[in-house]
Protein backbone atom coordinates (compact mmCIF):
# COMPACT_ATOMS: atom_id res chain seq x y z
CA UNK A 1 39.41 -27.35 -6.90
CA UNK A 2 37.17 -25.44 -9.57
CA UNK A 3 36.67 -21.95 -9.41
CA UNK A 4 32.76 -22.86 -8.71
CA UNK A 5 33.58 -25.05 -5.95
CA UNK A 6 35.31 -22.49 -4.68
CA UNK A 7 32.85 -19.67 -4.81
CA UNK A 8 30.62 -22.88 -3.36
CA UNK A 9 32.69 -22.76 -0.44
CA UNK A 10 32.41 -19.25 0.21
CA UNK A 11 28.34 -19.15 0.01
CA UNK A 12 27.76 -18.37 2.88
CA UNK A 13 30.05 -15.45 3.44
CA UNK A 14 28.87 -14.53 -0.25
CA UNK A 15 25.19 -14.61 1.52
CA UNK A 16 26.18 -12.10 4.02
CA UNK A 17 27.78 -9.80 1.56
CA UNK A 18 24.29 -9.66 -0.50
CA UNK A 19 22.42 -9.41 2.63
CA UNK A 20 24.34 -6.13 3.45
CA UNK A 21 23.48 -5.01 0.28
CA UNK A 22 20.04 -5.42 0.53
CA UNK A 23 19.72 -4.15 3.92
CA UNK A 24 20.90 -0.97 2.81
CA UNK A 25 18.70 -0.86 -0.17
CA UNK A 26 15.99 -1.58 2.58
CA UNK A 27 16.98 0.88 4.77
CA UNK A 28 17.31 3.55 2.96
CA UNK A 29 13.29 3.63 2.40
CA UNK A 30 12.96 4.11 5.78
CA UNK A 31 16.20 6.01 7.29
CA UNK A 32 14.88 9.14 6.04
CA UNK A 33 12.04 9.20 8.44
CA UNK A 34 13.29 10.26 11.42
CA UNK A 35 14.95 13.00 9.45
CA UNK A 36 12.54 14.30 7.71
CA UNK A 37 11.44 17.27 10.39
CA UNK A 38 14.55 18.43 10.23
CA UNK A 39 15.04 18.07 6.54
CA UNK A 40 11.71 19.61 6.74
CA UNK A 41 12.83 22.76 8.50
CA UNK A 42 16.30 22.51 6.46
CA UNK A 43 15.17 22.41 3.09
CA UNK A 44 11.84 24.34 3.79
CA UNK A 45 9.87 21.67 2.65
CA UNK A 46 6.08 21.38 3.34
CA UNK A 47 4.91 18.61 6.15
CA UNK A 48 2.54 17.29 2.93
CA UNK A 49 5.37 17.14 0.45
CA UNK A 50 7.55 15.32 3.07
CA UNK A 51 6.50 11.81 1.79
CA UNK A 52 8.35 12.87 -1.74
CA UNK A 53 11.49 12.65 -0.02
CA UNK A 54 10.31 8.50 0.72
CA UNK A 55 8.33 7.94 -3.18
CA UNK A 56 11.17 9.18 -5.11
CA UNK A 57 13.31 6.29 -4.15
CA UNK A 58 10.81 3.88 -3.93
CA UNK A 59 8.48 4.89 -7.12
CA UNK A 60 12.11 4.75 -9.33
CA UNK A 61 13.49 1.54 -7.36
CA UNK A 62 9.50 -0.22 -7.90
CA UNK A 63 9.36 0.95 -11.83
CA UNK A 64 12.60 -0.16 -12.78
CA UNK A 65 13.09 -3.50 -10.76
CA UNK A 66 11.44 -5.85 -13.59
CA UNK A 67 14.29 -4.20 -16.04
CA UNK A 68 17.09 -4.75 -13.60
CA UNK A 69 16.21 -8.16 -12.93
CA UNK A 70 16.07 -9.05 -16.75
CA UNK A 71 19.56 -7.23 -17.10
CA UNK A 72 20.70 -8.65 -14.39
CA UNK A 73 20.06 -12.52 -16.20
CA UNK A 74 21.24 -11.07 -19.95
CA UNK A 75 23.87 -9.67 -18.66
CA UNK A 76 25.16 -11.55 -15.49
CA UNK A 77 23.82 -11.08 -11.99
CA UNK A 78 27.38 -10.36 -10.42
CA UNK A 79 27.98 -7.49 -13.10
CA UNK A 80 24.89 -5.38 -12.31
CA UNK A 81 24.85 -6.08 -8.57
CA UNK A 82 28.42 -4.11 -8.67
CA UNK A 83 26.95 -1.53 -10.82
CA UNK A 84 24.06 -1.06 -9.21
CA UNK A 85 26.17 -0.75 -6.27
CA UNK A 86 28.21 2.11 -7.56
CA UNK A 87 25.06 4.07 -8.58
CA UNK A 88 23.99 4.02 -5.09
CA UNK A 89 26.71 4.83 -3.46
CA UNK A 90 27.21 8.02 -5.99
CA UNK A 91 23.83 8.90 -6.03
CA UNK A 92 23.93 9.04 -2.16
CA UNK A 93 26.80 11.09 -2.00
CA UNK A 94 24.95 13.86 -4.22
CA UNK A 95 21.84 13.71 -1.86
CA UNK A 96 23.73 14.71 1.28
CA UNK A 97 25.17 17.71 -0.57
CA UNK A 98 21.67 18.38 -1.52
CA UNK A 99 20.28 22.32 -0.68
CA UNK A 100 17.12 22.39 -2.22
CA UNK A 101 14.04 19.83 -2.37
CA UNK A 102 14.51 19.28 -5.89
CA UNK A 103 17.92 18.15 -5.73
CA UNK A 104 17.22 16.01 -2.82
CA UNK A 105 14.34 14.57 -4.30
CA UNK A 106 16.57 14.00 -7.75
CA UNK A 107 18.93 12.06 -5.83
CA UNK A 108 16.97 10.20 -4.45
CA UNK A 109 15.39 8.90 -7.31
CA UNK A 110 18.49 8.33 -8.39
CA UNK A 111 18.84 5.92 -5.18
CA UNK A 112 16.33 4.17 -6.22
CA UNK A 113 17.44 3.17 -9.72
CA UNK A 114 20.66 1.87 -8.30
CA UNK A 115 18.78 -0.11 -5.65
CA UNK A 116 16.51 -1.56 -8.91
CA UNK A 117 19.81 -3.16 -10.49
CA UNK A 118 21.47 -4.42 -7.23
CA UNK A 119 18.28 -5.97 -5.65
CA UNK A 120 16.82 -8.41 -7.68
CA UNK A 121 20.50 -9.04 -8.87
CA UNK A 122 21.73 -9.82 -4.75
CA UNK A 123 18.09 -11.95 -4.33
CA UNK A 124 18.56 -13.65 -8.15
CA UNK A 125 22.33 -14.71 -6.56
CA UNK A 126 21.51 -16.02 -3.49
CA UNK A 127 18.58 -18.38 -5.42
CA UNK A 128 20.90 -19.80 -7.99
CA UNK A 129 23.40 -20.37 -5.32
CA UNK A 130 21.49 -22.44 -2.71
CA UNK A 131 19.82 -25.48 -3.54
CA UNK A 132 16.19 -25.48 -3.56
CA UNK A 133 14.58 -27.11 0.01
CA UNK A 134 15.85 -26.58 3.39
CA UNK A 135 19.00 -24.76 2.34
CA UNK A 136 17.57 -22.57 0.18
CA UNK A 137 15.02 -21.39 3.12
CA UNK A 138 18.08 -21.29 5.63
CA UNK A 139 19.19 -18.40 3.71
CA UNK A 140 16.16 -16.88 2.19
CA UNK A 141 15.14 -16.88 6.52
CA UNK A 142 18.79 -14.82 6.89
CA UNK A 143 18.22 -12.57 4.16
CA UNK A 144 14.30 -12.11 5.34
CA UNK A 145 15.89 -11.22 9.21
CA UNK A 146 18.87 -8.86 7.43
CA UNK A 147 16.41 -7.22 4.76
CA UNK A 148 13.21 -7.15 6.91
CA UNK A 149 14.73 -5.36 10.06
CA UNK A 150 16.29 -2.75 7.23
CA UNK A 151 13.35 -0.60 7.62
CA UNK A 152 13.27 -0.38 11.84
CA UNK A 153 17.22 -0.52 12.08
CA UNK A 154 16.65 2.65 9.13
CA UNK A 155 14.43 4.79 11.60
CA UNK A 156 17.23 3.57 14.79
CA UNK A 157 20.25 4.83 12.45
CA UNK A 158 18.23 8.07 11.06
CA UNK A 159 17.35 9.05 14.13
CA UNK A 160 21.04 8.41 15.82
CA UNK A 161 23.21 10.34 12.96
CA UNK A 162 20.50 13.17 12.42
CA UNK A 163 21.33 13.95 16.52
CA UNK A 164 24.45 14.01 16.34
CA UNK A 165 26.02 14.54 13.10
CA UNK A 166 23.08 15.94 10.74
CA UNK A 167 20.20 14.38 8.61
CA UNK A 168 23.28 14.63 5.55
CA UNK A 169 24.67 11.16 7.02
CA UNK A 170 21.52 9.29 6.42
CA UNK A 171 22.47 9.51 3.07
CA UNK A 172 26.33 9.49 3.51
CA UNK A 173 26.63 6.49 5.07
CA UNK A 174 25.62 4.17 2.48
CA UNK A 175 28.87 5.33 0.71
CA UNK A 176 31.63 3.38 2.19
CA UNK A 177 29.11 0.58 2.35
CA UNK A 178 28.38 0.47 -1.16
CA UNK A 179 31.86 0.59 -2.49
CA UNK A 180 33.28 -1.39 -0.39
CA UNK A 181 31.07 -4.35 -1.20
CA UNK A 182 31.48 -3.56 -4.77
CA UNK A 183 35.44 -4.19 -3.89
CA UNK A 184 34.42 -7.41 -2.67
CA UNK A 185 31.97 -9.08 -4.70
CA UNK A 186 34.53 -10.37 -7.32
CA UNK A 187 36.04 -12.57 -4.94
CA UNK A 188 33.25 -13.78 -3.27
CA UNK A 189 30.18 -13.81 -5.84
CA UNK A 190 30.05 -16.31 -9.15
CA UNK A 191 29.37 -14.83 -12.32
CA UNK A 192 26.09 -16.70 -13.70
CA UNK A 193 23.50 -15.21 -16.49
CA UNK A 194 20.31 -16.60 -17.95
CA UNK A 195 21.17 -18.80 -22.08
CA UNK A 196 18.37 -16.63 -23.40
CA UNK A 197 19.30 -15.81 -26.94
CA UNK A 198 16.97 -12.79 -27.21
CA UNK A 199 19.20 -10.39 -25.55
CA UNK A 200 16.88 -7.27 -26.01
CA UNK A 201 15.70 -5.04 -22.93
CA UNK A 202 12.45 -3.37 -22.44
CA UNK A 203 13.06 -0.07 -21.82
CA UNK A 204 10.13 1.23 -23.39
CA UNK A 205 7.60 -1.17 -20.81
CA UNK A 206 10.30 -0.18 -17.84
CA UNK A 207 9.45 3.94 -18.48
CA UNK A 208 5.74 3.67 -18.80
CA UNK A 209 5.29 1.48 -16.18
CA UNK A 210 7.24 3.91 -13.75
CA UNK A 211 6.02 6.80 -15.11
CA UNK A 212 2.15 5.34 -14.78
CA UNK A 213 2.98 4.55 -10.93
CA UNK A 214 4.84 8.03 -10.25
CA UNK A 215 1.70 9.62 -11.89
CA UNK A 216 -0.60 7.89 -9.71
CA UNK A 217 0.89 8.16 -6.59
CA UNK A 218 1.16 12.36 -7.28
CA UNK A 219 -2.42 11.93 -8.09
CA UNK A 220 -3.35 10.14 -4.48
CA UNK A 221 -1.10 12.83 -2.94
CA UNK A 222 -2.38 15.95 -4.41
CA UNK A 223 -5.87 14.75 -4.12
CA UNK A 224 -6.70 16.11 -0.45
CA UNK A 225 -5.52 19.76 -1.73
CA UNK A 226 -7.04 19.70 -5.34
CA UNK A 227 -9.88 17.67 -3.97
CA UNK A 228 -11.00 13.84 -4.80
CA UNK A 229 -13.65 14.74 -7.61
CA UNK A 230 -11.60 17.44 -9.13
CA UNK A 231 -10.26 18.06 -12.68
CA UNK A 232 -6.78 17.77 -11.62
CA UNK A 233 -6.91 14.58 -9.70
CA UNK A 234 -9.09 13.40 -12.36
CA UNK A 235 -6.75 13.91 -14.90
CA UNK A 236 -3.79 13.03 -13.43
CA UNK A 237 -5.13 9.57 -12.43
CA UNK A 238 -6.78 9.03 -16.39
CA UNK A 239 -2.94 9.66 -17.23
CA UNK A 240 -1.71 7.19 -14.99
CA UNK A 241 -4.00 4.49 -16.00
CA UNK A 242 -3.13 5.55 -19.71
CA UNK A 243 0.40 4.69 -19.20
CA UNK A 244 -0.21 1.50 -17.00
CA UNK A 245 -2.41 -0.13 -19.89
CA UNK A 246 0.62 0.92 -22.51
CA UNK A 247 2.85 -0.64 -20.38
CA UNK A 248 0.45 -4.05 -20.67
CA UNK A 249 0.27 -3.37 -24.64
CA UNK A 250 4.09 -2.84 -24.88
CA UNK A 251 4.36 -5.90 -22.77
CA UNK A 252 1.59 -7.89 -25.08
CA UNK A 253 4.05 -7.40 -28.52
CA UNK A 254 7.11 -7.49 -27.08
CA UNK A 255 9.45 -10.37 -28.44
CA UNK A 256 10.71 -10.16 -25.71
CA UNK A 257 9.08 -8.17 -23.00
CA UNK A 258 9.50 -6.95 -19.22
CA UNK A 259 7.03 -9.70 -18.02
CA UNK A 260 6.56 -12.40 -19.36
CA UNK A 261 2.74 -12.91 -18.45
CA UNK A 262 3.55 -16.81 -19.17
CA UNK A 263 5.30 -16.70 -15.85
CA UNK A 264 1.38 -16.21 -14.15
CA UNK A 265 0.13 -19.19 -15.02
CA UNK A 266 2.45 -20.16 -11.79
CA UNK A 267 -0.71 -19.53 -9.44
CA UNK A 268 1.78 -19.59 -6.22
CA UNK A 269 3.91 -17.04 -7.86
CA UNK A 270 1.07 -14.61 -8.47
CA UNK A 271 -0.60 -15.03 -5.23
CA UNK A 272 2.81 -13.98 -3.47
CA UNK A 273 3.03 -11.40 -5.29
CA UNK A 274 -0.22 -9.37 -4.47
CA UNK A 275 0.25 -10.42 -1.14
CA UNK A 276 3.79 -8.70 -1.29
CA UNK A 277 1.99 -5.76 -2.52
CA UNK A 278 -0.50 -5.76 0.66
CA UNK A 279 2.26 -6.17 2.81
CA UNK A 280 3.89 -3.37 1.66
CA UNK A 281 1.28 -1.09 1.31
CA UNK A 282 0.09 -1.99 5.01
CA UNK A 283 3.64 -1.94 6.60
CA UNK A 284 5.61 0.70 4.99
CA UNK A 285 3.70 3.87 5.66
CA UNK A 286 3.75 2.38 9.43
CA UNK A 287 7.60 3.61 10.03
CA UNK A 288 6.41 7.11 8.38
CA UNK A 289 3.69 7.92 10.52
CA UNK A 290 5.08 6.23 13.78
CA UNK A 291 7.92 8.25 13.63
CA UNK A 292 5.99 11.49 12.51
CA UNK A 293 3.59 10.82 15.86
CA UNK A 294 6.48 9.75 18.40
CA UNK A 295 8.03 13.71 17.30
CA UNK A 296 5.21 15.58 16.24
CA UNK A 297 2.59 14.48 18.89
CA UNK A 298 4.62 12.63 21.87
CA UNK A 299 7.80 15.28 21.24
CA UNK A 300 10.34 13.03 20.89
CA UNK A 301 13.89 14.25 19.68
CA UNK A 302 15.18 12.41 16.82
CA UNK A 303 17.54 10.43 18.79
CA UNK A 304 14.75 9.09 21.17
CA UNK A 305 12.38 8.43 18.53
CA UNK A 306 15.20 6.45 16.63
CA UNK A 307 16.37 4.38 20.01
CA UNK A 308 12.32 3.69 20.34
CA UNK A 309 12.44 1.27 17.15
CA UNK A 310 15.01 -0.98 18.94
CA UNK A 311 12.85 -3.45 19.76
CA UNK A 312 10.99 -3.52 16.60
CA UNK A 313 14.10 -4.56 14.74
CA UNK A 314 14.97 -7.01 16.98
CA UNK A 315 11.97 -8.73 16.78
CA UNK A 316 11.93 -8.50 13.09
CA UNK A 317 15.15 -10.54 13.12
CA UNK A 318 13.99 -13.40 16.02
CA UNK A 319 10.41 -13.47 14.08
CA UNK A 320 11.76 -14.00 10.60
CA UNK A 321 14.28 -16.86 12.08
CA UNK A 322 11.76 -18.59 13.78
CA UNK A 323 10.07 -18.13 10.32
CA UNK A 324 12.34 -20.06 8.41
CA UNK A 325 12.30 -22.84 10.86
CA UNK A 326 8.57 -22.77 10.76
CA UNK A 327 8.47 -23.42 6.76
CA UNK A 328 10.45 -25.93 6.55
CA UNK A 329 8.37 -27.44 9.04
CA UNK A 330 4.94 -26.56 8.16
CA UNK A 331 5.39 -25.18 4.74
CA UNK A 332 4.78 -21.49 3.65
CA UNK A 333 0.91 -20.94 2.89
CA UNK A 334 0.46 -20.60 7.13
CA UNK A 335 3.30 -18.85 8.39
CA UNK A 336 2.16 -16.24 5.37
CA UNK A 337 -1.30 -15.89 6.65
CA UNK A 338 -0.42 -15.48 10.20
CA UNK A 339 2.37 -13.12 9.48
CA UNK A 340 -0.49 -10.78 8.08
CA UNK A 341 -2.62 -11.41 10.98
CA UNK A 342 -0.09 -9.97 13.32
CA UNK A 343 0.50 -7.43 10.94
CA UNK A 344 -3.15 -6.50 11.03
CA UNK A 345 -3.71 -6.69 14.54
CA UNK A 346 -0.69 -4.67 15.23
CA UNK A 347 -2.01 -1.65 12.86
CA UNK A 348 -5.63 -2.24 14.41
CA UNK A 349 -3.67 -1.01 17.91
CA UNK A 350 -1.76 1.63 16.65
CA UNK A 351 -5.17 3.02 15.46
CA UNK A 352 -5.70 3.54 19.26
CA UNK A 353 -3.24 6.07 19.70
CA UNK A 354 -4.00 9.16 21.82
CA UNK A 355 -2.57 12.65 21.93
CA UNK A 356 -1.14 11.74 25.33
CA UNK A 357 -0.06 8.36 24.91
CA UNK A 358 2.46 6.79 26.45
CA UNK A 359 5.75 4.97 24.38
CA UNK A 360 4.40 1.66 26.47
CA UNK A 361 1.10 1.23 25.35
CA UNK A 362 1.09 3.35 22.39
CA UNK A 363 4.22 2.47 20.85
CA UNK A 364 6.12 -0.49 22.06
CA UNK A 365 3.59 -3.57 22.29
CA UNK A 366 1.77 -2.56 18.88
CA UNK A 367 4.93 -2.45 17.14
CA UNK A 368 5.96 -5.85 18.61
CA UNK A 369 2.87 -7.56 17.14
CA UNK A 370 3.77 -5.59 13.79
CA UNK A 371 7.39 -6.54 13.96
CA UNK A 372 6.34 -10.28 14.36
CA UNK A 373 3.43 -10.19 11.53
CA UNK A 374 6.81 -8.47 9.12
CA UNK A 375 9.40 -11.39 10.16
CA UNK A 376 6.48 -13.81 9.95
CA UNK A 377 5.46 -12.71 5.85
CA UNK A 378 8.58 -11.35 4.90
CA UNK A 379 10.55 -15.02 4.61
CA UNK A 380 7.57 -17.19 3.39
CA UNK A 381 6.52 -14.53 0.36
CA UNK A 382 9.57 -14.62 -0.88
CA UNK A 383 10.20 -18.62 -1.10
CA UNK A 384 6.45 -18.55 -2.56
CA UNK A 385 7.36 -16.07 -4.52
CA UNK A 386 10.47 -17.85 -5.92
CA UNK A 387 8.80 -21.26 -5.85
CA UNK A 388 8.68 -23.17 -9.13
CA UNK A 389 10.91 -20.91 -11.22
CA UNK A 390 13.38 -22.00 -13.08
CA UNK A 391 17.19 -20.64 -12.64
CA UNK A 392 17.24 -18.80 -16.23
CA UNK A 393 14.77 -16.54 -14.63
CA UNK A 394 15.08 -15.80 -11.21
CA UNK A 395 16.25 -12.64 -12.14
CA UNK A 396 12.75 -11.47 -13.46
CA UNK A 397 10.93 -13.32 -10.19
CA UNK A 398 12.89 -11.97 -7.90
CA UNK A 399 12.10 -8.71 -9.63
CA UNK A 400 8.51 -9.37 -9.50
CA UNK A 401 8.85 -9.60 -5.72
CA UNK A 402 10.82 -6.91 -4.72
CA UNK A 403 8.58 -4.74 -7.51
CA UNK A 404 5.47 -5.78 -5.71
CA UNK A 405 6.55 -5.06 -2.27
CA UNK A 406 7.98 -1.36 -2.74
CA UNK A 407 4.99 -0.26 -5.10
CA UNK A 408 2.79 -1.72 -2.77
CA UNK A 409 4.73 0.62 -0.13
CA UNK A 410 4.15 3.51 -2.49
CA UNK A 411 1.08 3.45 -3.09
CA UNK A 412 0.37 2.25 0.05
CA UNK A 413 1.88 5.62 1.70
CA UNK A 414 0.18 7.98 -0.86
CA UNK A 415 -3.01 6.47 -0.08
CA UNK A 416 -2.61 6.72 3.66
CA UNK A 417 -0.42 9.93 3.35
CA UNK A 418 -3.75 11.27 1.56
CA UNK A 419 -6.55 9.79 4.41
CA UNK A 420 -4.27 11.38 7.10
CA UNK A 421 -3.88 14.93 5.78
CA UNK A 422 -7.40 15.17 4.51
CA UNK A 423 -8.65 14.17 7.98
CA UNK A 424 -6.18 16.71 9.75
CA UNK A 425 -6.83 19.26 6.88
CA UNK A 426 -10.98 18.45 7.65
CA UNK A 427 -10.16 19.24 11.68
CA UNK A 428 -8.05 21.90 10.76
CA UNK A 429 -11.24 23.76 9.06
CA UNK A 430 -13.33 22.71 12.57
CA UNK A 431 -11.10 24.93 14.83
CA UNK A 432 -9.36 21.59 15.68
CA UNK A 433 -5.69 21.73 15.58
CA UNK A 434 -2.13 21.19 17.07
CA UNK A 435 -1.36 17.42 18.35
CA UNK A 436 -4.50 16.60 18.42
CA UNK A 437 -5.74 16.91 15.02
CA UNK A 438 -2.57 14.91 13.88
CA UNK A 439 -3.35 12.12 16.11
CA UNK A 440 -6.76 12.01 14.58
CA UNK A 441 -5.30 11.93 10.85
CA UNK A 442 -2.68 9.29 11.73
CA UNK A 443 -5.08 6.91 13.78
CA UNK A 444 -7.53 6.98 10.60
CA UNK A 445 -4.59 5.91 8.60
CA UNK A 446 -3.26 2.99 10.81
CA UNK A 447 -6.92 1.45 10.87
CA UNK A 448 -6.96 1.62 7.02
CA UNK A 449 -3.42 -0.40 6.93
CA UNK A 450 -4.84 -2.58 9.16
CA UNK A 451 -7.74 -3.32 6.29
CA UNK A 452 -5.31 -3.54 3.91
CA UNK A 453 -3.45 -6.05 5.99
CA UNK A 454 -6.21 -8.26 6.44
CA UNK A 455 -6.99 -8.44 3.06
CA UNK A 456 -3.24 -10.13 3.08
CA UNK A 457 -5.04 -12.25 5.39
CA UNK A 458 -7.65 -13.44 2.61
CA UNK A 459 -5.13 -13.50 -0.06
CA UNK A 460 -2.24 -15.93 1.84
CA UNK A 461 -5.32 -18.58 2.48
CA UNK A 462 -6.71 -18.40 -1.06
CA UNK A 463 -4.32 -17.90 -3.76
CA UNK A 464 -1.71 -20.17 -2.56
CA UNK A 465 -1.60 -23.53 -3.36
CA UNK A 466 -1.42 -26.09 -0.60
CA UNK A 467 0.65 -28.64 -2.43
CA UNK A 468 3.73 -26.04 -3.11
CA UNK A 469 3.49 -24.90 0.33
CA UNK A 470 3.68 -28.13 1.59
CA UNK A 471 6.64 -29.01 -1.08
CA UNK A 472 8.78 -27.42 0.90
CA UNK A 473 8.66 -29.08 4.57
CA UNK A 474 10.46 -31.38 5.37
CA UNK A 475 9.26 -34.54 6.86
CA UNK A 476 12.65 -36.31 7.75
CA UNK A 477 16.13 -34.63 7.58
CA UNK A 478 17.38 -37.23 4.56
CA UNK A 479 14.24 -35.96 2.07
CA UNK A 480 15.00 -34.72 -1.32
CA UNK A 481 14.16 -31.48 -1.74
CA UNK A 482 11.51 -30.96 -5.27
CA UNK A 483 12.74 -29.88 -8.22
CA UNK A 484 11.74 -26.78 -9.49
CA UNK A 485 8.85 -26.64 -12.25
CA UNK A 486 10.16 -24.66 -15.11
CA UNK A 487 8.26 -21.21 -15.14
CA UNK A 488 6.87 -21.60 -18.54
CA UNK A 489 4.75 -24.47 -17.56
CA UNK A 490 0.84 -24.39 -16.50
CA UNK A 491 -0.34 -25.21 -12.89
């Protein structure tokens, strides 16, 4: 037997070893959340600088996912999925020892640079190892259950070990986790890189576009103190933009660049991608301000509100399951555009929220809807999003995706983070305040995800094609699965 047969044989346990690894990466964007009153309160940290605690980790992991993906096919997938690992793991450790915002903060940035290499390195693995068609969607459906009930099993686990052990083991407990994969992925993951001969890495494009996206999101944040028309917000966002079109310039004369912009002429690719970016920027501030109105308006303990988002996760996994079943039956393009409907409808109820709601009617059946609309756009976005590339670089789509989805979240966050506090900062000045006013804030900011979702809506039923959709069902269980379209081609 051949060492690749081997590894062949072991795919599947290889799959669940990646899919750990991404769940992780997943969950620690949202484990922090039920923690973050008492970090809060710890670290003397402001309620409106709270969300740093969340964009550090997911401005660093968004900026620098397109640079781990091309390292990870230059210089082999398996290689900086263990090191990206290790940086995790390390940089986790230092956060729970952290005693001051800034160090906490640091870390976490940190976090997210590790999660960068490993991601599109674990998503980049499990593509080249499953053969496009109904195998490939079998485990892209398991890694879309695993990785898209990360963020509700994050807020469960955050709000169990900041009860009873301290908000320190939020952080903590991705130690063990990350090195022992690491220990294991030798045995069970094939080495594989892309045959490009220009083995040169855009750092340059990597920094600017990270340090645009961290400039912007300070700029949404800030705004509500410094005020929307002010010099400062001005400023900051003319700086941001500054760096985003130097990133396009770098990216225009590079020999060989971050993004390739050849790879857009894939129309399916692109559309899953700003839908990825919707779907994040609708559904990741929902764990932040669910969590901040189960505590700071319904008085949950951290424990309670963590035990609430049991049944979110759950659903997350039977929803993205049935997903994968669905696609290979009736192709990705629908299941994508429903998934956002739920989404939307489920952020359109959660906008109904009162200051004496009830976990019933104000908690549990929105977030159901939600948690189906996540399992339901999760799975299919990322087959559309991988569909048509060609194995040399599935490194830098896979980075695409996962980029798309977390700077989607952070912008998505600052931009609701902003309409929130500016509406309880406007009540505040009425005579209006207390859980009340913060009910106010956080409804406004639910019925803007809720726009933002349907606007996922639009994009699902426009910008992807109906003939790759329908590539991948399958009409009888004997049919050949298509063969990918090499990503340098027109469509």
């Amino acid at each position: 037997m051949t060492d690749e047969q081997e590894y062949r044989d072991k795919r599947w346990i290889a799959l669940a070893l990646l899919c750990m690894a991404q769940f992780v990466v997943v969950l620690d964007a949202s484990i922090v959340n039920v923690a973050l009153p008492t970090i809060g309160a710890d670290l003397r940290v402001d309620q409106d600088n709270l969300s740093w605690v969340i964009n550090a980790y997911v401005l660093t992991f968004g900026g620098f996912l397109l640079l781990g993906g091309r390292l990870a096919d230059l210089l082999g997938r398996r290689r900086i999925f263990i090191a990206g690992l290790l940086l995790f793991a390390l940089a986790s450790l230092a956060g729970g020892f952290a005693e001051s915002e800034s160090v906490l903060v640091a870390a976490r940035a940190v976090q997210g640079l590790g999660g960068a290499l490993l991601s599109p390195a674990a998503l980049s693995i499990v593509t080249t190892t499953f053969k496009d068609g109904s195998e490939r969607n079998k485990a892209l459906g398991v890694w879309g259950a695993v990785a898209g009930s990360g963020g509700a099993a994050g807020v469960l686990l955050g709000g169990v070990l900041t009860e009873y052990v301290g908000w320190e083991w939020v952080l903590w407990v991705n130690v063990p986790i990350g090195i022992i994969a690491a220990l294991l992925a030798p045995r069970l993951l094939l080495e594989s890189r892309s045959d490009d001969a220009n083995r040169t890495f855009d750092v340059p494009g990597a920094i600017t576009v990270t340090a645009g996206l961290a400039l912007l999101v300070y700029a949404l944040v800030e705004a509500p103190d410094a005020g929307w028309g002010s010099a400062q917000t001005l400023g900051l966002v003319g700086g941001a933009l500054a760096l985003l079109a130097a990133f396009v310039a770098i990216e225009l004369r590079s020999a060989a660049p971050l993004v390739p912009f050849r790879i857009f002429r894939l129309r399916t690719l692109t559309g899953a991608n700003i839908v990825g970016l919707l779907t994040g920027a609708s559904l990741f501030s929902m764990f932040f301000f669910i969590s901040l109105y189960m505590q700071n308006v319904l008085g949950y303990s951290a424990i309670k509100a963590g035990l609430s988002y049991l049944p979110l996760a759950v659903s997350i996994i039977l929803a993205a399951g049935l997903a994968s079943f669905l696609v290979t039956k009736v192709g990705f393009k629908p299941v994508m555009a429903a998934g956002m409907a739920f989404v939307a409808a489920g952020l359109a109820w959660f906008s109904q929220i009162s200051v004496d709601g009830s976990y019933l009617g104000d908690v549990l059946f929105p977030s159901l809807l939600a948690a189906i609309g996540l399992g339901f756009s999760f799975v299919p976005v990322t087959i559309a999003a991988m569909s048509g590339v060609a194995d040399r670089e599935a490194g830098l789509a896979s980075g695409l995706i996962n980029t798309s989805q977390q700077v989607g979240g952070a912008l998505g966050l600052a931009i609701l983070s902003s309409i929130a506090f500016s509406r309880i900062g406007d009540l505040a000045e009425q005579g209006e305040v207390g859980p009340a006013a913060l009910t106010e804030g956080y409804a406004d900011a639910f019925m803007v995800g809720a726009g933002i979702a349907l606007l996922g809506v639009i994009a699902s039923l426009t910008l992807i094609r109906n003939r790759d959709s329908k590539a991948h069902t399958e009409i009888g269980a004997g049919e050949t699965a298509p063969v990918a379209v090499p990503a340098t081609e027109s469509v």
